[in-house]
Protein backbone atom coordinates (compact mmCIF):
# COMPACT_ATOMS: atom_id res chain seq x y z
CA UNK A 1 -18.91 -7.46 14.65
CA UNK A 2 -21.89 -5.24 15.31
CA UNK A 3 -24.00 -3.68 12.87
CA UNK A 4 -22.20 -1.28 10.08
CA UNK A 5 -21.99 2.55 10.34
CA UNK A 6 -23.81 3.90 7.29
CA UNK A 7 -22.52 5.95 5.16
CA UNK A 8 -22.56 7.16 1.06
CA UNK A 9 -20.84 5.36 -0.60
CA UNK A 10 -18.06 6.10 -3.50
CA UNK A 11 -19.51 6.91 -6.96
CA UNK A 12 -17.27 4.56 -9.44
CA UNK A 13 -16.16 8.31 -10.85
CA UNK A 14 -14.51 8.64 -7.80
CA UNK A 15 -16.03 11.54 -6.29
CA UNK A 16 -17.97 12.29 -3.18
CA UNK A 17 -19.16 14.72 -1.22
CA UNK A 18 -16.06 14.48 1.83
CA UNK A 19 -15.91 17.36 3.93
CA UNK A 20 -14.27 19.86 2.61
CA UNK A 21 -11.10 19.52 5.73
CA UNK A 22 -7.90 20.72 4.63
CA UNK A 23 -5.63 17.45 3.46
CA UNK A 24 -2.59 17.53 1.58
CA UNK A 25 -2.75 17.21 -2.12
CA UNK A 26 -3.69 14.16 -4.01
CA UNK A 27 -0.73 11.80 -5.24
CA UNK A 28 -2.77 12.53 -8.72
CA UNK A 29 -2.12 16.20 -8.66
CA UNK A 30 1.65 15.66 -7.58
CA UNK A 31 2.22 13.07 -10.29
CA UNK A 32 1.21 15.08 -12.73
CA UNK A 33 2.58 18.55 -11.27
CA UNK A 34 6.04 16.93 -11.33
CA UNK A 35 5.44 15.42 -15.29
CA UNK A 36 4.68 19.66 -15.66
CA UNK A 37 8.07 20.90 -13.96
CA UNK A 38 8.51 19.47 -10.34
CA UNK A 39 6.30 19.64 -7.44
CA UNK A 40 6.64 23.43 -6.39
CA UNK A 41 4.31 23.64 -9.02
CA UNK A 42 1.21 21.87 -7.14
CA UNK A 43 2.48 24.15 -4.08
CA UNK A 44 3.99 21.52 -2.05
CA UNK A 45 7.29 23.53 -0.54
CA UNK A 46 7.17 21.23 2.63
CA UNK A 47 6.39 18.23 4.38
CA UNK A 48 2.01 17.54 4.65
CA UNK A 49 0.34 19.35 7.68
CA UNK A 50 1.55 17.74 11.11
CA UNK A 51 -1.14 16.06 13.01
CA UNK A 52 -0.31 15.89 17.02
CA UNK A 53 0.28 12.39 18.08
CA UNK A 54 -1.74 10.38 20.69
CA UNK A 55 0.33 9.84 24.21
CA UNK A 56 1.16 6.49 24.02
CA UNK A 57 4.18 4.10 24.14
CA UNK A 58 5.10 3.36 20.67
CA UNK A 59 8.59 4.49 19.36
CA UNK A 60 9.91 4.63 15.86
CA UNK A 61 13.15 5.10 14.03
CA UNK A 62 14.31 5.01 10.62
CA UNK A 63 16.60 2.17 9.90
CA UNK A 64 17.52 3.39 6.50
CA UNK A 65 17.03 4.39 3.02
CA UNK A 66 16.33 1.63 0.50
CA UNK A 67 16.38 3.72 -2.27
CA UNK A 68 17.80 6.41 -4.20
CA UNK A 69 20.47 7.93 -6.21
CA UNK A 70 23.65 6.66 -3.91
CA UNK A 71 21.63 3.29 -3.75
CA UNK A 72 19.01 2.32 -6.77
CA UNK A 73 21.03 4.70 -8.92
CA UNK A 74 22.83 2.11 -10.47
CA UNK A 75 19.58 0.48 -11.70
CA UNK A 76 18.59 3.49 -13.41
CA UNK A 77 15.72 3.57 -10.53
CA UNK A 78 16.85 6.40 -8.46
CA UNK A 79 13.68 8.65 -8.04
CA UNK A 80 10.90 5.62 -6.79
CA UNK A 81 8.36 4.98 -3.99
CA UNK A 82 6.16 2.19 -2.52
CA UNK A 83 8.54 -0.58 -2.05
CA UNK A 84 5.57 -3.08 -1.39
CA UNK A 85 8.20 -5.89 0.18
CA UNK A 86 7.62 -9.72 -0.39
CA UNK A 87 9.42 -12.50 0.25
CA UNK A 88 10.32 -14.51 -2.94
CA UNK A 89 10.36 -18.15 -3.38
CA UNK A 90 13.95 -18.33 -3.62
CA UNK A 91 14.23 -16.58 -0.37
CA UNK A 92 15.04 -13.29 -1.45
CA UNK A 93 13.31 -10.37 -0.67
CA UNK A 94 11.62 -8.10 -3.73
CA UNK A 95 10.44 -4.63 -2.93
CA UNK A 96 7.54 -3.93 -5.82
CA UNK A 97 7.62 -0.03 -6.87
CA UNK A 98 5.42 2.31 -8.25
CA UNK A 99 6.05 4.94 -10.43
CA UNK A 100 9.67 5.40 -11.29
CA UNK A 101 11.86 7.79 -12.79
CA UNK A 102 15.78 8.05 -14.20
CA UNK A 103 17.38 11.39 -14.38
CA UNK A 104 17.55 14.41 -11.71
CA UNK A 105 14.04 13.75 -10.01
CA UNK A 106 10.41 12.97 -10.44
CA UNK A 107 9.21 13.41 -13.60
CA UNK A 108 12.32 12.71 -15.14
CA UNK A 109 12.60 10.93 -17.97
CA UNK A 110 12.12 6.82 -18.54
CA UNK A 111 9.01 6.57 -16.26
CA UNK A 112 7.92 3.02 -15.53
CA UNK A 113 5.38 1.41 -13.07
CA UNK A 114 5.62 -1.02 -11.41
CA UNK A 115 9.40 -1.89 -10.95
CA UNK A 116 11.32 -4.39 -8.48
CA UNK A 117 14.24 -3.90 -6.95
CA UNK A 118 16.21 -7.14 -4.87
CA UNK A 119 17.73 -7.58 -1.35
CA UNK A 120 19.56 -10.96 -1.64
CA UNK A 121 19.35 -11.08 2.13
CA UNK A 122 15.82 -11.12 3.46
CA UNK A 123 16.73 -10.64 7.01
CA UNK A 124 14.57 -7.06 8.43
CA UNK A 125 17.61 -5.65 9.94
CA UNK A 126 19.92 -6.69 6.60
CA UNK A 127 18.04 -5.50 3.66
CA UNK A 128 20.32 -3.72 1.27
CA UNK A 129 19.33 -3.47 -2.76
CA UNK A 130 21.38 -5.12 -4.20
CA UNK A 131 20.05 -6.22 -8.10
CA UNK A 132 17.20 -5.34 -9.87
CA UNK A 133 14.36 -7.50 -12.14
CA UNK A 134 15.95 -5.93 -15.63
CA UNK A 135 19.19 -6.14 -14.07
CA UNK A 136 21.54 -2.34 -14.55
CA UNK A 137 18.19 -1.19 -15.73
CA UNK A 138 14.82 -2.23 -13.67
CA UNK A 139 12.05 -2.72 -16.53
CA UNK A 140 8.41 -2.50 -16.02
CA UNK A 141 7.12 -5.43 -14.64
CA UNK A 142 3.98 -5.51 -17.03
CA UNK A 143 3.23 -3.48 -20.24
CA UNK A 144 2.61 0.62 -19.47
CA UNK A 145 2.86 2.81 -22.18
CA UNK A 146 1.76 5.84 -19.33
CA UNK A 147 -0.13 7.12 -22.74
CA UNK A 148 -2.93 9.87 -21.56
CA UNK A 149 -0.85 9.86 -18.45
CA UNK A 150 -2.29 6.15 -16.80
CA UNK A 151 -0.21 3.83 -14.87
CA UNK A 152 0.02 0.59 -13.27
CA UNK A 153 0.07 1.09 -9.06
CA UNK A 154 0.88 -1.94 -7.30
CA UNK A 155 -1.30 -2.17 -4.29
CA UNK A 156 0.16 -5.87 -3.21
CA UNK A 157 2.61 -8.29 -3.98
CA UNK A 158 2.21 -12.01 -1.89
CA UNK A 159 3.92 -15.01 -1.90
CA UNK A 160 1.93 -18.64 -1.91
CA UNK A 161 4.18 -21.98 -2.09
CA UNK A 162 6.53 -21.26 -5.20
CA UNK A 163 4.18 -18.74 -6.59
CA UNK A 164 4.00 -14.95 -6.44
CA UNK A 165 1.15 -12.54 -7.51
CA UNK A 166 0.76 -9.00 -8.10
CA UNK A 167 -2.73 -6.55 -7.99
CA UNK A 168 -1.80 -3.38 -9.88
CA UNK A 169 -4.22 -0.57 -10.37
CA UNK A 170 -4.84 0.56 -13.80
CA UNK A 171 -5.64 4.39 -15.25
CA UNK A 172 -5.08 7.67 -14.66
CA UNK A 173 -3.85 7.94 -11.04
CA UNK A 174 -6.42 7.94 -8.60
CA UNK A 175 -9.05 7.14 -11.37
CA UNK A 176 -8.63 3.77 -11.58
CA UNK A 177 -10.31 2.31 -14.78
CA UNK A 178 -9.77 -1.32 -14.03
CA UNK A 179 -7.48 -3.59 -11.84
CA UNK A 180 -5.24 -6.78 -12.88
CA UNK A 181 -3.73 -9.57 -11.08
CA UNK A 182 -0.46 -11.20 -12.16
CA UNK A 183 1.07 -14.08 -11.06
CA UNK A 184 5.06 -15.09 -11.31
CA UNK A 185 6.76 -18.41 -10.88
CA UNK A 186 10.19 -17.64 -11.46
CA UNK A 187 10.78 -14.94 -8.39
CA UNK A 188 8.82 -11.85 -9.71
CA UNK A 189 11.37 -11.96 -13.12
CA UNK A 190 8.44 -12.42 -15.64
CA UNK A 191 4.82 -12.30 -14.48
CA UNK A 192 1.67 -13.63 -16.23
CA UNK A 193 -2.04 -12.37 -16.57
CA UNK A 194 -4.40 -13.87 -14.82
CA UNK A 195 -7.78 -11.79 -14.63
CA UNK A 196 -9.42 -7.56 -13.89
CA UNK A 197 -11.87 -6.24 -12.06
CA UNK A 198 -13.78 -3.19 -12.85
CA UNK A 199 -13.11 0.13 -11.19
CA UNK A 200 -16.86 0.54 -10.31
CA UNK A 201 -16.93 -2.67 -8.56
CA UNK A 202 -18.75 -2.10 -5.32
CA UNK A 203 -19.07 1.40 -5.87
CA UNK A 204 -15.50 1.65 -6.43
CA UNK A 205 -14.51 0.04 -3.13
CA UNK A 206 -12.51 -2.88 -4.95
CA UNK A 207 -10.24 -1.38 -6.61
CA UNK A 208 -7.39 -0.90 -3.61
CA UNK A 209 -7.20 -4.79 -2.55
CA UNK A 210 -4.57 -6.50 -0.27
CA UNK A 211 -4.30 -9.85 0.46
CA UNK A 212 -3.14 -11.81 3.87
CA UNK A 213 -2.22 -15.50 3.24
CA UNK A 214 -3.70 -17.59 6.12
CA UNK A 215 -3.28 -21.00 7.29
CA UNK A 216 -6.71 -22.22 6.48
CA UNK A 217 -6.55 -22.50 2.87
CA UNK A 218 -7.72 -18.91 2.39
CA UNK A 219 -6.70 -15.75 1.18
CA UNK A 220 -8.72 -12.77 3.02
CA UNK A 221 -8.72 -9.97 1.03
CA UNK A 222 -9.75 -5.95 2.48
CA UNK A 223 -10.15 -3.15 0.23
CA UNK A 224 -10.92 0.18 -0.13
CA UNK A 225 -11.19 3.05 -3.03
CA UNK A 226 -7.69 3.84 -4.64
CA UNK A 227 -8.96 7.85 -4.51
CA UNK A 228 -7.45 9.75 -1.40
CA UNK A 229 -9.73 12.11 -1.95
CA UNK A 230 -13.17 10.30 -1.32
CA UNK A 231 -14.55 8.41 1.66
CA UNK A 232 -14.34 4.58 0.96
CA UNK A 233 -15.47 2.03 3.86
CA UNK A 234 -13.09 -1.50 3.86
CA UNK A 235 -14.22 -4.60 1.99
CA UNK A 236 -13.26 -8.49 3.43
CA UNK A 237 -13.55 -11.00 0.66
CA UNK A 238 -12.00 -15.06 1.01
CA UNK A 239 -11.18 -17.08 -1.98
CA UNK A 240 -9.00 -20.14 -2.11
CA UNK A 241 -5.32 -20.17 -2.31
CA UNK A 242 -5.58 -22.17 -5.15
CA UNK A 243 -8.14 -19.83 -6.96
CA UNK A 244 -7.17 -16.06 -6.75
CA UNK A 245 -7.04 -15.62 -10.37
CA UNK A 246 -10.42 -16.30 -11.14
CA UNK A 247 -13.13 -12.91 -9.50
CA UNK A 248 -16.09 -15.56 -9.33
CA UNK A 249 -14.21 -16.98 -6.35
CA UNK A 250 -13.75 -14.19 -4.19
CA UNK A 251 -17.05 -14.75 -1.48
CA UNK A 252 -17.52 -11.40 0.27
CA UNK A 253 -18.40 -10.93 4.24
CA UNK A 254 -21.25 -8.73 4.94
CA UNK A 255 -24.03 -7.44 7.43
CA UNK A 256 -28.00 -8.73 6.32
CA UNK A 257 -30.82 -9.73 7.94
CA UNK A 258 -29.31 -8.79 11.41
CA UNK A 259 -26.28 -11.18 10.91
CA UNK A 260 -22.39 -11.03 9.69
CA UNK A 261 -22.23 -14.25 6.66
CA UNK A 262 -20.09 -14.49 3.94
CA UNK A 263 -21.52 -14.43 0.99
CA UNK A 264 -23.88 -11.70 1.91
CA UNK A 265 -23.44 -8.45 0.00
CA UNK A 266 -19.95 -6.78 1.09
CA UNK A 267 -20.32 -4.03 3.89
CA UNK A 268 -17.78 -2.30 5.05
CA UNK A 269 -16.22 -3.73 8.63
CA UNK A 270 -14.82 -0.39 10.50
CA UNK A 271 -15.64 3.22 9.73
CA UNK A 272 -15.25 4.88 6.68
CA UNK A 273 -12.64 7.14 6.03
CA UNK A 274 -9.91 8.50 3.71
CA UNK A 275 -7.59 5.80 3.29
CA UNK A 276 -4.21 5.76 2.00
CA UNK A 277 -2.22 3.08 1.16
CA UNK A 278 -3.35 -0.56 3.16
CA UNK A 279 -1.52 -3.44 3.65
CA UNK A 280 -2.92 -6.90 5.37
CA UNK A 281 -0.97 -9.78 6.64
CA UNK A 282 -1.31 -12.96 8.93
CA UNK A 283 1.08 -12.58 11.18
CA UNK A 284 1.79 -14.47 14.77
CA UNK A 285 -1.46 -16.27 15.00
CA UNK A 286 -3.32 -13.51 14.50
CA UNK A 287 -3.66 -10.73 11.77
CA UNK A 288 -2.24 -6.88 11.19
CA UNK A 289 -3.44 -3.84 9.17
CA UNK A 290 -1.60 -1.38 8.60
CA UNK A 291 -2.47 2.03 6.85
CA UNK A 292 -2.25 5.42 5.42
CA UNK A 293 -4.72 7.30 7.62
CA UNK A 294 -5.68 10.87 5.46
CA UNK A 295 -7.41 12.91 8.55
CA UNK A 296 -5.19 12.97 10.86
CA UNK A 297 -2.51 11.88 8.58
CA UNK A 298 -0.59 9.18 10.25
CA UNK A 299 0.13 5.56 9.28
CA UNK A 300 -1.91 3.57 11.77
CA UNK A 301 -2.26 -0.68 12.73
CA UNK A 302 -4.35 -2.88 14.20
CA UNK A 303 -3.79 -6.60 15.49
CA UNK A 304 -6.61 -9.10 15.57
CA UNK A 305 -6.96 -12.50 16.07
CA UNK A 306 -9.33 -13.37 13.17
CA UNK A 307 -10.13 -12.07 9.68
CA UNK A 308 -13.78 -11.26 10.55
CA UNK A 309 -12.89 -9.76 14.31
CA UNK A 310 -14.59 -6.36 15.20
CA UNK A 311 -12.53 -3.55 13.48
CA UNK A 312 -14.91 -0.91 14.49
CA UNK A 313 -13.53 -1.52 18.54
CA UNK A 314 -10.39 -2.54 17.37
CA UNK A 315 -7.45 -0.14 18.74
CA UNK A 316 -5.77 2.06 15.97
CA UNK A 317 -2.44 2.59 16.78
CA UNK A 318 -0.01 5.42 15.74
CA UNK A 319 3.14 4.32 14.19
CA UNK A 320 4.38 6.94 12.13
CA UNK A 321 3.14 11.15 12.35
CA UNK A 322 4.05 13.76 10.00
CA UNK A 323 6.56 16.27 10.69
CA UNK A 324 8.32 19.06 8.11
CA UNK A 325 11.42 18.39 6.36
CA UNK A 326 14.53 19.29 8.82
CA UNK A 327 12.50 17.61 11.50
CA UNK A 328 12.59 14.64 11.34
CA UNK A 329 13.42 12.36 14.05
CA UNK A 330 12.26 9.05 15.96
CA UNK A 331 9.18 8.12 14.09
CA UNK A 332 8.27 11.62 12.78
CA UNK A 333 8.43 11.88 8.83
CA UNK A 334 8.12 15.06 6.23
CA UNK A 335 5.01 13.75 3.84
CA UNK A 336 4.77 9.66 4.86
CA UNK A 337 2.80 7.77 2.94
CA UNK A 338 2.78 3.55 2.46
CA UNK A 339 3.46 1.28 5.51
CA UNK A 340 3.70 -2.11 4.18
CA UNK A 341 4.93 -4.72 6.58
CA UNK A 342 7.98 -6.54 6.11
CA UNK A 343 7.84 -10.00 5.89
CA UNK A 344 10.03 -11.57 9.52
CA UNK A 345 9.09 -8.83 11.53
CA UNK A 346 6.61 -8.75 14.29
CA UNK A 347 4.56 -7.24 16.72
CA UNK A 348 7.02 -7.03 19.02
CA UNK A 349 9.85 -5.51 16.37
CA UNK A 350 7.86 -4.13 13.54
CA UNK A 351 9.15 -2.92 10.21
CA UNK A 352 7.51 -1.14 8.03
CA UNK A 353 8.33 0.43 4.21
CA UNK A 354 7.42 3.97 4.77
CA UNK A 355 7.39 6.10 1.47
CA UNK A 356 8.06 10.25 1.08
CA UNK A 357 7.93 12.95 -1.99
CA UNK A 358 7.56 16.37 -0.96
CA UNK A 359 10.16 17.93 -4.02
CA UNK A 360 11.32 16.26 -7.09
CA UNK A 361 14.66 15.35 -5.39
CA UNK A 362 12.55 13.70 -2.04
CA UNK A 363 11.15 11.05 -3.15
CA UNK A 364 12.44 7.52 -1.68
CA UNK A 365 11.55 4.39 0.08
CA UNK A 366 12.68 3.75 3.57
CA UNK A 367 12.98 1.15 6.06
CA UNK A 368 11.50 2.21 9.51
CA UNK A 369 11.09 0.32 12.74
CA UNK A 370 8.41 0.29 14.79
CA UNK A 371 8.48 -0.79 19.31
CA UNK A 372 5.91 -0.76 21.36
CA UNK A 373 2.80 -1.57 19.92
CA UNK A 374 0.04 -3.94 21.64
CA UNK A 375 -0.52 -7.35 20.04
CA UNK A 376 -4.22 -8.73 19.39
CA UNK A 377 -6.38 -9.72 22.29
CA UNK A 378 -7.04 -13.58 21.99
């Protein structure tokens, strides 16, 4: 790594002084336009503004919905997004949701966050919902009474040994207050507190964490603001496998004295941005990130060989671009957001949880999949 790009900062009321570009509306303003009468209301008739795709050889197609009223329906979760996918203990595979309605469409009524809905069959190309943690009804994981309008975002769910834990993001939408960590060791069923962070924590910049489990003994840990709105850089922390509930443990990497160390004060390790959601995983000997990108709006990867490589001159590659509803074809999607990986996919044959909402009645999670892409240099 070279020496960080410097930049302000987030203020932990998460504001800043971005630019000014024209982005599509905050997931704050369309949460709480739909709670008001459905999204028309925050002026969102179609899909977010396109944003031309770089010539390259990556291909996408959608592989299918996982949710919705034909499919989560029956589980009272028919209107739900995110999706983050983890593979369970038993084998299974659990896709963790965020905010969730019953009824005709967002904003309906029995709103819960965070949810989990079940594929018994973990294989990428076989995942079909098929139960629910609440069973005919999927319950909140964790206790959100949504009073004053706050919620509980997951922003990752990951599997170590016969344990599973959970980082939700706490407050009004996209003014996080504080964030918790959960743990489960009965297949995400019933989950257990463990510890918070602050929302100012490094200037807000810890509040958006995921985790990639690594064969060292570590968990490395990048985050970023939970504010689409505001420039955030992207935090690495490490703690032990065996010690992610307790926030004295996390040791950060940073830039001082003319060096990279961990334990020096976090800095952020590629350029700062708008960032959507992120999602971090070890993955064929080497590591992926994959990500919302705000301007242009595109969900974007990486591949690297280490946690600390060089991010900054790391190639950011174009999986999915933004298209209008009616349009949508090969990896082109009306108002993507998400991106998590799924777990048995590769490089190679990438798949990816891709969310939408641009009306009340388009909202869903979806399976896409994702050729072509260029593995880490070693």
């Amino acid at each position: 790594m070279h020496e960080p790009h410097r930049f302000r900062s987030v203020r932990p009321d998460g504001r800043s002084g971005d630019s000014g570009r024209p982005h599509p509306p905050s997931r704050r303003t369309l949460l709480r336009s739909a709670a008001a009468g459905g999204l028309a209301a925050a002026g969102i008739v179609t899909g977010a503004p396109g944003a031309a795709a770089a010539t390259s050889h990556v291909t996408g197609s959608k592989v299918r919905d996982l949710s919705g009223p034909a499919l989560t329906g029956r589980f009272a979760a028919p209107w739900t997004d995110l999706g983050i996918p983890v593979r369970c203990p038993d084998g299974s595979m659990l896709f963790v949701c965020g905010d969730t309605f019953d009824g005709d469409g967002v904003g309906g009524p029995d709103w819960r966050s965070p949810v989990a809905l079940r594929s018994s069959n973990a294989a990428p190309g076989s995942l079909v919902v098929d139960g629910a943690v609440g069973g005919s009804r999927a319950v909140g994981l964790v206790a959100e009474g949504h009073t004053g309008g706050t919620t509980a975002i997951p922003s990752d769910v990951f599997t170590v040994g016969p344990t599973m834990y959970m980082h939700l993001m706490r407050g009004v939408i996209h003014e996080t207050h504080h964030t918790d960590f959960w743990r489960s060791d009965d297949n995400g069923e019933t989950w257990h507190y463990l510890c918070q962070w602050p929302g100012g924590l490094h200037g807000g910049q810890f509040q958006q964490k995921t985790y990639a489990v690594a064969d060292d003994g570590y968990l490395y840990v990048l985050s970023t603001a939970f504010d689409r709105d505001v420039t955030s850089g992207l935090l690495l922390h490490r703690v032990r496998q065996d010690a992610p509930g307790d926030p004295a443990a996390y040791a950060p990497w940073g830039y001082a004295g003319g060096a990279w160390a961990w334990g020096n004060p976090p800095t952020t390790v590629t350029s700062p941005r708008r960032w959507g959601e992120i999602c971090f995983r070890a993955m064929g000997g080497g590591y992926a990130l994959t990500w919302l990108n705000m301007s242009p709006l595109d969900i974007r990867a990486q591949f690297f060989a280490t946690p600390t490589s060089n991010l900054f001159t790391t190639a950011e590659q174009t999986m999915i671009v933004p298209t209008v509803p009616g349009r949508e074809t090969g990896n082109a999607v009306a108002s993507p957001y998400g991106g998590f990986i799924i777990p048995g996919s590769g490089v190679d044959d990438l798949h990816i949880v891709v969310s939408q909402w641009y009306d009340a009645q388009n909202y869903r999670v979806m399976q896409y999949r994702v050729n072509g892409l260029d593995g880490p240099a070693h």
